[in-house]
C-alpha atoms as a PDB file:
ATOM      1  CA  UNK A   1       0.000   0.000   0.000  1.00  0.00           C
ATOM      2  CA  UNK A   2       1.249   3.682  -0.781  1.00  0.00           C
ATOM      3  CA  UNK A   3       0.062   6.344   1.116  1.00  0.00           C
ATOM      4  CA  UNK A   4      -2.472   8.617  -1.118  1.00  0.00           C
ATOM      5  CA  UNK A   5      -0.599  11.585  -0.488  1.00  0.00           C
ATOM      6  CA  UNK A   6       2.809   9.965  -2.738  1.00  0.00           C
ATOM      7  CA  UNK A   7       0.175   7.968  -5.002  1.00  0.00           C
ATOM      8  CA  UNK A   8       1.460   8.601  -8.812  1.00  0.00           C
ATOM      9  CA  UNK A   9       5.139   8.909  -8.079  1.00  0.00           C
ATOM     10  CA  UNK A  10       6.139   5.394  -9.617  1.00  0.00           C
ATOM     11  CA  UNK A  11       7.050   3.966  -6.150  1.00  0.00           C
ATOM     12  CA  UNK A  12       4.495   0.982  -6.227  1.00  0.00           C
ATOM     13  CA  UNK A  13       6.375  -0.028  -9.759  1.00  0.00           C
ATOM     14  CA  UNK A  14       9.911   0.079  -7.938  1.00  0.00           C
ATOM     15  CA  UNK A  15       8.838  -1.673  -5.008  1.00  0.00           C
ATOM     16  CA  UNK A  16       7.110  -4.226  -6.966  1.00  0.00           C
ATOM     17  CA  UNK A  17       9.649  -4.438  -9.189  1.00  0.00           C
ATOM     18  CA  UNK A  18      12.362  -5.276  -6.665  1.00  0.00           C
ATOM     19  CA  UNK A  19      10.065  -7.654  -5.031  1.00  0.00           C
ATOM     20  CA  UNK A  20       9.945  -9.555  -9.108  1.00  0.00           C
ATOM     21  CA  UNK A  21      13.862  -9.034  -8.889  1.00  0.00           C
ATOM     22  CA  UNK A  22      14.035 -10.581  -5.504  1.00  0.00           C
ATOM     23  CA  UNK A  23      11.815 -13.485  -6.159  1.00  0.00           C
ATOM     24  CA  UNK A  24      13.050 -14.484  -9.457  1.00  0.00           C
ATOM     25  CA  UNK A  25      16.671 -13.422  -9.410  1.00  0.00           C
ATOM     26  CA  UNK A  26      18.254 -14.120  -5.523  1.00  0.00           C
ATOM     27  CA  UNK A  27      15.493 -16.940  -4.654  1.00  0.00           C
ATOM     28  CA  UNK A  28      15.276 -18.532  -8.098  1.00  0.00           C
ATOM     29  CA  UNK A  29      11.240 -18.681  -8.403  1.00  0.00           C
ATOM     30  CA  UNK A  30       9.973 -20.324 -11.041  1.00  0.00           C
ATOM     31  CA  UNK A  31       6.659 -18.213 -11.147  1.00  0.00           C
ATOM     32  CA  UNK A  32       5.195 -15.549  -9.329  1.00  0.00           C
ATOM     33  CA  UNK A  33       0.914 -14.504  -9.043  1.00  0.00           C
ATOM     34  CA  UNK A  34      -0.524 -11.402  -7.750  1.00  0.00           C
ATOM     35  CA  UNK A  35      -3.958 -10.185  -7.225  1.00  0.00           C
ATOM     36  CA  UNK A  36      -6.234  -7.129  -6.981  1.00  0.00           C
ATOM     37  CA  UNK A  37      -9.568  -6.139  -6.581  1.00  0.00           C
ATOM     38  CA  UNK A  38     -10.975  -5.545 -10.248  1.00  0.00           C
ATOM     39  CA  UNK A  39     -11.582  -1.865  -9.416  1.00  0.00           C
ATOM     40  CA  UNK A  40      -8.215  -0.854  -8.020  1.00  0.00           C
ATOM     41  CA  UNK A  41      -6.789   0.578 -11.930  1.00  0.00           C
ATOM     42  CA  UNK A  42      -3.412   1.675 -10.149  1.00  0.00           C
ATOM     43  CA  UNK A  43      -2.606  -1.863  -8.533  1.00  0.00           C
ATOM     44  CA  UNK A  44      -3.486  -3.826 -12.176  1.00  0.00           C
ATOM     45  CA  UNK A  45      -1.496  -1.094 -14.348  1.00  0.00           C
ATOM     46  CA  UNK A  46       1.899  -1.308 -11.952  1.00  0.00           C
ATOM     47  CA  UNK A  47       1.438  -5.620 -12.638  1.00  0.00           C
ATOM     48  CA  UNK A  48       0.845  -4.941 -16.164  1.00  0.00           C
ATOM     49  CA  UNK A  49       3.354  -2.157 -16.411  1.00  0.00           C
ATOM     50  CA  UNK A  50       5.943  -4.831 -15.215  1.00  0.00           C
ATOM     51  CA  UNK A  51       4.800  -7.573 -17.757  1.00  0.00           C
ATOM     52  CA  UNK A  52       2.346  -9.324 -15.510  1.00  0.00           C
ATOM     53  CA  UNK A  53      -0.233 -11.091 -17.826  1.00  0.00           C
ATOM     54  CA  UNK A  54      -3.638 -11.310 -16.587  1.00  0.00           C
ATOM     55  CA  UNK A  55      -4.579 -14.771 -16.435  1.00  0.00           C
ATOM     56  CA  UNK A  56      -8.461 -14.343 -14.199  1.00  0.00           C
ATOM     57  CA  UNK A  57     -10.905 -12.404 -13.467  1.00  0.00           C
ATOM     58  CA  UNK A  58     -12.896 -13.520 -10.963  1.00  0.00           C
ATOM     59  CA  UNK A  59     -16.562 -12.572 -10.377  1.00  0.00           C
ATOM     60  CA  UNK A  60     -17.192 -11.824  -7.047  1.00  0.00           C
ATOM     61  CA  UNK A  61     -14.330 -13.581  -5.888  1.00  0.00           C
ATOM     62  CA  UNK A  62     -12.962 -11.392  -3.566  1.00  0.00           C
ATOM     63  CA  UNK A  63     -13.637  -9.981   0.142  1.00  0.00           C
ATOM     64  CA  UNK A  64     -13.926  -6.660   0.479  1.00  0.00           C
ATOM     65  CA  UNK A  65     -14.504  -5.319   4.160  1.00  0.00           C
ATOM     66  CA  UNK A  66     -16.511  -2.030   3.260  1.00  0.00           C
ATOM     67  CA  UNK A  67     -18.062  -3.033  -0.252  1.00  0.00           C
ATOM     68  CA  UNK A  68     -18.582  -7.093   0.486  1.00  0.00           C
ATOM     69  CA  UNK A  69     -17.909  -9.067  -2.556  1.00  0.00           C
ATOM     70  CA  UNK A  70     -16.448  -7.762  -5.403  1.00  0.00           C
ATOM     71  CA  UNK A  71     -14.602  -9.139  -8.646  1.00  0.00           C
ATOM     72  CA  UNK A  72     -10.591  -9.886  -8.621  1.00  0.00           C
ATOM     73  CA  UNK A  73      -8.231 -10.138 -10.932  1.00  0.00           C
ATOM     74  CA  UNK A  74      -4.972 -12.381 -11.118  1.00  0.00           C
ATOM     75  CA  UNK A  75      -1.678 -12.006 -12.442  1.00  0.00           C
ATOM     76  CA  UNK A  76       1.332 -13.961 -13.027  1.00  0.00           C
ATOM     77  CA  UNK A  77       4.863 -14.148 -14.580  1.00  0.00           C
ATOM     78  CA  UNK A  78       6.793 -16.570 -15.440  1.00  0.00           C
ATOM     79  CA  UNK A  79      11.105 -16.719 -14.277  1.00  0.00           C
ATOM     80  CA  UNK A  80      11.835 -16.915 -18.112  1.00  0.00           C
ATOM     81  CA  UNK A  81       9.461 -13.739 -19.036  1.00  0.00           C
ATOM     82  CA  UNK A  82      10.890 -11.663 -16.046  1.00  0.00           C
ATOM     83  CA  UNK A  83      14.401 -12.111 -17.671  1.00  0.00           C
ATOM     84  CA  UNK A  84      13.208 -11.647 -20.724  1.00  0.00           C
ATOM     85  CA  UNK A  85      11.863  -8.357 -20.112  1.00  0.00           C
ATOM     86  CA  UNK A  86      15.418  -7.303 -18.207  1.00  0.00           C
ATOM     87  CA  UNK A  87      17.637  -8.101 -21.430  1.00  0.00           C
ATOM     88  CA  UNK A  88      16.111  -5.657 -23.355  1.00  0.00           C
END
């Protein structure tokens, strides 16, 4: 979570970014899945921003304390795709 107030600054990309770089290059992860509530733009552009493909969207899926159920969306990349993306 970023605070609101330093929202739109790029730091969710770095810090998920580093966490990619940590999973797939020092632990040697094979594959790594995040997810989102459907509404939440910011959090599904920084995984697709970073090469995340979505792979669901769930309807209703997910718990939402305030709003009840609402849809989801998952994400993945793959070791090979991560590296990928860094050679360039």
């Amino acid at each position: 979570m970023i605070d609101p107030a330093h929202a739109g600054r790029g730091y969710a990309t770095e810090i998920a970014s580093a966490l990619l770089s940590l999973a797939f290059d020092d632990l040697g992860v094979h594959r790594v899945t995040a997810g989102c509530f459907a509404d939440n733009v910011a959090s599904w552009r920084v995984m697709e921003k970073l090469g995340m493909r979505r792979e669901q969207h769930g309807v209703r899926d997910s718990w939402h304390a305030e709003r009840g159920w609402i849809d989801g969306f998952t994400y993945a990349m793959l070791a090979e795709e991560w590296r990928a993306r860094q050679a360039r």
